[in-house]
N, C-alpha and C. Protein backbone atom coordinates (compact mmCIF):
# COMPACT_ATOMS: atom_id res chain seq x y z
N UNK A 1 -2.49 -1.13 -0.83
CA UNK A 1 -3.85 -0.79 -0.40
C UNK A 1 -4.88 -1.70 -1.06
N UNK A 2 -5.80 -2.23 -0.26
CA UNK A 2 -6.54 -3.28 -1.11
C UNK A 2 -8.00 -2.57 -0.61
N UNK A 3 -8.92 -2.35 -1.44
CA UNK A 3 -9.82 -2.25 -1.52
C UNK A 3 -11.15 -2.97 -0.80
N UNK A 4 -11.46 -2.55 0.61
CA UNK A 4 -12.57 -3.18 1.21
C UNK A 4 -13.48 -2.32 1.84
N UNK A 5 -14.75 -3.10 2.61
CA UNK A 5 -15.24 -2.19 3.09
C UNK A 5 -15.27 -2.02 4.92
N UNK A 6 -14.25 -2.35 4.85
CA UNK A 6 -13.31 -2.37 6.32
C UNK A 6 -13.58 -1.06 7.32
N UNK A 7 -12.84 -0.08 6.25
CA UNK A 7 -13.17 1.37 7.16
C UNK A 7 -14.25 1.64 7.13
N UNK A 8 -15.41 1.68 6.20
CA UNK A 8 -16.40 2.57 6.73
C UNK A 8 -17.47 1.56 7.89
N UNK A 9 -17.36 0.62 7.65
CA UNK A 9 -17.87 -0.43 8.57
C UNK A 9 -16.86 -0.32 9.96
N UNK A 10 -15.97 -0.19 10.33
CA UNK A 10 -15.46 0.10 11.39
C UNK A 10 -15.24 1.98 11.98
N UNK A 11 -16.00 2.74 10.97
CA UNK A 11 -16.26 4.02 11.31
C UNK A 11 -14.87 4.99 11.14
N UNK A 12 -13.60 4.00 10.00
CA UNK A 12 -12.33 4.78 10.56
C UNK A 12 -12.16 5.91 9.13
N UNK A 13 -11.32 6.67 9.61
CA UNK A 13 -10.53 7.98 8.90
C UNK A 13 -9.55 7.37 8.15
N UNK A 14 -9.05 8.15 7.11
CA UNK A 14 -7.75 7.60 6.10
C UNK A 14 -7.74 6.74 5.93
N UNK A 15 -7.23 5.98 5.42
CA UNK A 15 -7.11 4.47 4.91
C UNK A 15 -6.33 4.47 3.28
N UNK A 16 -7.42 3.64 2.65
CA UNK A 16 -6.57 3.37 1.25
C UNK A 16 -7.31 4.37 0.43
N UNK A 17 -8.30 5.84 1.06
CA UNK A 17 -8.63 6.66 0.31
C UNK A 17 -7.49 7.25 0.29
N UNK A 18 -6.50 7.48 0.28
CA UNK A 18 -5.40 8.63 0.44
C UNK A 18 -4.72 7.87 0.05
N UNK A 19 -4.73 6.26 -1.06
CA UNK A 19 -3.77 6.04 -1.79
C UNK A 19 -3.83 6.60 -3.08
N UNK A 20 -3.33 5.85 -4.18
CA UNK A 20 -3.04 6.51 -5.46
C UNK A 20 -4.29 5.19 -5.64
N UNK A 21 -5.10 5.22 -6.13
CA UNK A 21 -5.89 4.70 -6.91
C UNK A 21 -5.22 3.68 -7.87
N UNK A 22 -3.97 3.57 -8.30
CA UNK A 22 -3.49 2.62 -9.38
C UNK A 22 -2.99 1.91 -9.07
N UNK A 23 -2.87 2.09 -7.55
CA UNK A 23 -1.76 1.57 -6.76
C UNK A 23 -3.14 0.12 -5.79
N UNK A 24 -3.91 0.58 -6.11
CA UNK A 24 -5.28 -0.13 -4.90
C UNK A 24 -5.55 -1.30 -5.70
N UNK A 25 -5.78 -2.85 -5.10
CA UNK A 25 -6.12 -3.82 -5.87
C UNK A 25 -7.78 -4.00 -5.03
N UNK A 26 -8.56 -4.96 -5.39
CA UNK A 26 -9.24 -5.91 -5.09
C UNK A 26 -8.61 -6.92 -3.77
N UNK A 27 -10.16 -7.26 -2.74
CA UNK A 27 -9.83 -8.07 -1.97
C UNK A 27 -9.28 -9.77 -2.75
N UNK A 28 -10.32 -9.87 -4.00
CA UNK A 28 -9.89 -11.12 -4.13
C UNK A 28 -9.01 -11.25 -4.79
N UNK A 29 -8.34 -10.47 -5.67
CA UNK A 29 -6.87 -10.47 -6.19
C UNK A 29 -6.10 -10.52 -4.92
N UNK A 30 -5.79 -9.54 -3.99
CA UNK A 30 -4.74 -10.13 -3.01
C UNK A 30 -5.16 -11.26 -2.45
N UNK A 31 -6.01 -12.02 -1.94
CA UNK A 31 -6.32 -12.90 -1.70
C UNK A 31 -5.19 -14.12 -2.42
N UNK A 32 -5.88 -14.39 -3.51
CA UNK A 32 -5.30 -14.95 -4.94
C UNK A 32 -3.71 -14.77 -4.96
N UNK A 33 -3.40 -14.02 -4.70
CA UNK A 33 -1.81 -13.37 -4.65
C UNK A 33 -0.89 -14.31 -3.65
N UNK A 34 -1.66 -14.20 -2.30
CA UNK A 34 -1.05 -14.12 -1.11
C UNK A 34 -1.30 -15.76 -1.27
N UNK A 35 -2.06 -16.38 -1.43
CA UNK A 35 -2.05 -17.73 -1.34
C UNK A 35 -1.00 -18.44 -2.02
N UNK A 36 -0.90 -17.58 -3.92
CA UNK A 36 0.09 -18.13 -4.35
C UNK A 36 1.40 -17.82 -3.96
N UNK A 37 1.92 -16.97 -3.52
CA UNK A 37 3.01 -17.11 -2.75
C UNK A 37 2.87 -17.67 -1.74
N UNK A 38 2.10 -17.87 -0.77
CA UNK A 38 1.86 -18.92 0.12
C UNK A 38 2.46 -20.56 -0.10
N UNK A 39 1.97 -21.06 -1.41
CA UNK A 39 1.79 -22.08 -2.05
C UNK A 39 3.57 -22.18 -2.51
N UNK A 40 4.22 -21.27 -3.10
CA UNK A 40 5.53 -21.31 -3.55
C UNK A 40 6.52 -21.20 -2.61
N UNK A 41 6.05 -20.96 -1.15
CA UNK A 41 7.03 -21.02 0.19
C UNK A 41 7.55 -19.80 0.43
N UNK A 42 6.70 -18.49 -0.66
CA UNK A 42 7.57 -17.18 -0.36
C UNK A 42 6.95 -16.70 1.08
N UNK A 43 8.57 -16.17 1.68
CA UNK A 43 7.93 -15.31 2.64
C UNK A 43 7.38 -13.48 3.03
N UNK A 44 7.72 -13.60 1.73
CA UNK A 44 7.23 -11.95 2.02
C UNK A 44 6.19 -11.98 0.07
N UNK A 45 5.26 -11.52 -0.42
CA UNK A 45 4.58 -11.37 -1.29
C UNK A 45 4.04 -10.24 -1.07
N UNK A 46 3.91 -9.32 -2.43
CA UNK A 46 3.99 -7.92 -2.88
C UNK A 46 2.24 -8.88 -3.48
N UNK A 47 1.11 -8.29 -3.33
CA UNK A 47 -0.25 -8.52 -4.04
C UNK A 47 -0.03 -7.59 -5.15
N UNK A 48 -0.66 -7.55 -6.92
CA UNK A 48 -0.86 -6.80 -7.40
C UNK A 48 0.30 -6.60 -8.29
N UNK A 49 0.01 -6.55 -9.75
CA UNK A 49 1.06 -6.96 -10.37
C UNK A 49 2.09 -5.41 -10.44
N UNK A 50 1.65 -4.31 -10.35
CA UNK A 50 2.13 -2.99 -10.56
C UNK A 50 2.72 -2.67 -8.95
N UNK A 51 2.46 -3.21 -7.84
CA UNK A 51 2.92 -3.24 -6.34
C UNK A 51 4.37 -3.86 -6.52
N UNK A 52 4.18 -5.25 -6.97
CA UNK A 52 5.09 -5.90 -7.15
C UNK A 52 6.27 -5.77 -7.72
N UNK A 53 6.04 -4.64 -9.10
CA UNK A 53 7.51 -3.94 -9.61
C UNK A 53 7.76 -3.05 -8.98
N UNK A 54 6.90 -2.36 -8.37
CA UNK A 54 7.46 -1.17 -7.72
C UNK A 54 8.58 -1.31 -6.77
N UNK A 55 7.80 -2.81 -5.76
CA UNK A 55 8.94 -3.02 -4.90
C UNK A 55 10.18 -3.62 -5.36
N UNK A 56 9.80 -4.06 -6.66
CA UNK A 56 11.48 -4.88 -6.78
C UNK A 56 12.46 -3.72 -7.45
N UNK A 57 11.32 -2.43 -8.00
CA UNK A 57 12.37 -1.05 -8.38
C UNK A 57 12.90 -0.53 -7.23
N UNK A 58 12.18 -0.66 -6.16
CA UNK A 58 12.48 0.21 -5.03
C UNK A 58 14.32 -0.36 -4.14
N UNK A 59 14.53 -1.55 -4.88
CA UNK A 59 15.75 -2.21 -4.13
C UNK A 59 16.52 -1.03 -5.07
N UNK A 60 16.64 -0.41 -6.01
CA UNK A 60 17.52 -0.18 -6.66
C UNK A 60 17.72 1.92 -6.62
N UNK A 61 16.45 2.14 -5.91
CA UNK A 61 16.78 3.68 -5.53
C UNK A 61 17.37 3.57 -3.86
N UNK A 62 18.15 5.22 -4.16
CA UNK A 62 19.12 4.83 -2.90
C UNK A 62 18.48 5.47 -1.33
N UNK A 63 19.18 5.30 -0.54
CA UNK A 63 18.15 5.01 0.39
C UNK A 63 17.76 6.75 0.82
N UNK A 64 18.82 7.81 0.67
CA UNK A 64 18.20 8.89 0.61
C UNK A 64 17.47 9.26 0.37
N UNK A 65 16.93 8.85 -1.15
CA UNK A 65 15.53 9.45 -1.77
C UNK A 65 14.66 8.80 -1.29
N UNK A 66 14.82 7.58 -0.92
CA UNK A 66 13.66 6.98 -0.28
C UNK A 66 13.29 7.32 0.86
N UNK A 67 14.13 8.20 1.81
CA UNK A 67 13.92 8.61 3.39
C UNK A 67 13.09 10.12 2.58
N UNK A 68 13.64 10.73 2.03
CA UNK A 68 12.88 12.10 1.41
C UNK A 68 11.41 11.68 0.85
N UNK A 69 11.04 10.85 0.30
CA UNK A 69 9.79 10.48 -0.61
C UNK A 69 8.78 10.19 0.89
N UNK A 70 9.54 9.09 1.82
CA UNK A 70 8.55 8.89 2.91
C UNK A 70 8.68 9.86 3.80
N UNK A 71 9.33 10.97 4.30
CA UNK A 71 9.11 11.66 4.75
C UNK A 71 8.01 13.25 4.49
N UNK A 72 7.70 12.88 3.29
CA UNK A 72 7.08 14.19 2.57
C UNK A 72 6.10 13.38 2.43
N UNK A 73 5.35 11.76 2.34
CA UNK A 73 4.74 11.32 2.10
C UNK A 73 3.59 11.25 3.94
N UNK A 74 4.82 11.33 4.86
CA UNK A 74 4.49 10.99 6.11
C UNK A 74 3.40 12.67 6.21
N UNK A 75 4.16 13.71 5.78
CA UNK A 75 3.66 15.04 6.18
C UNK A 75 2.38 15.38 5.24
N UNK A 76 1.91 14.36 4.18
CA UNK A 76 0.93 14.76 3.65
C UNK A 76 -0.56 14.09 4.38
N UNK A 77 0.84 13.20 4.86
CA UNK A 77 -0.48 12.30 5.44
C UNK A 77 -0.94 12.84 7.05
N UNK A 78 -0.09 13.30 7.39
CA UNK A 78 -0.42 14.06 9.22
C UNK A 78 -1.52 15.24 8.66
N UNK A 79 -1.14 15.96 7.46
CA UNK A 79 -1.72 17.53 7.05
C UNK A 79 -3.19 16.72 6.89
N UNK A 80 -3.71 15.46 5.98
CA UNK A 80 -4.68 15.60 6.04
C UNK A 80 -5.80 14.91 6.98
N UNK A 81 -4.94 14.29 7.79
CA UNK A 81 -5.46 13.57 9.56
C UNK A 81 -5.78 14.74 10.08
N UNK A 82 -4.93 15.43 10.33
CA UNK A 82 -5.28 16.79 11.33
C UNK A 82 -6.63 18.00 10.47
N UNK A 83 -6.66 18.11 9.17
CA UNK A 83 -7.71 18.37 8.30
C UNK A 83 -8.96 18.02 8.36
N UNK A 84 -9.15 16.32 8.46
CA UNK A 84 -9.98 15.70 8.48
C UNK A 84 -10.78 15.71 10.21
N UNK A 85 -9.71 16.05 11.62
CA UNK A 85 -9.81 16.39 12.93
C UNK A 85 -9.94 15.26 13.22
């Protein structure tokens, strides 16, 4: 989730308010990020230095818990779309 002022300028609901806050960078850090992997020929780049371990922890949980985490993650997120109307 990167931090802009995207949604309220485009009038939208949810976004990166309904992330974890520790988890949210700056536009110009990903910026900065994405170029340098750009620059090193990677094709996929994680922005954000705490994003970035997460995903390289995430190769190593199994894929069950990971279908359970996004699925409870999916239903928090419908509960507060339909909340919000």
């Amino acid at each position: 989730p990167v931090a802009t002022e995207f949604r309220e300028i485009a009038g939208a609901r949810g976004g990166t308010t309904a992330s974890p806050g520790l988890l949210r960078i700056d536009a110009d850090t990903c910026a900065d990020d994405a170029l340098r992997g750009f620059r090193r020929g990677q094709s996929v780049v994680f922005p954000g230095r705490l994003n970035r371990w997460l995903m390289r922890l995430v190769a190593f949980v199994p894929p069950f818990v990971l279908r359970w985490v996004m699925a409870r993650s999916g239903a928090k997120a419908r509960a507060r779309a339909l909340e919000q109307g």
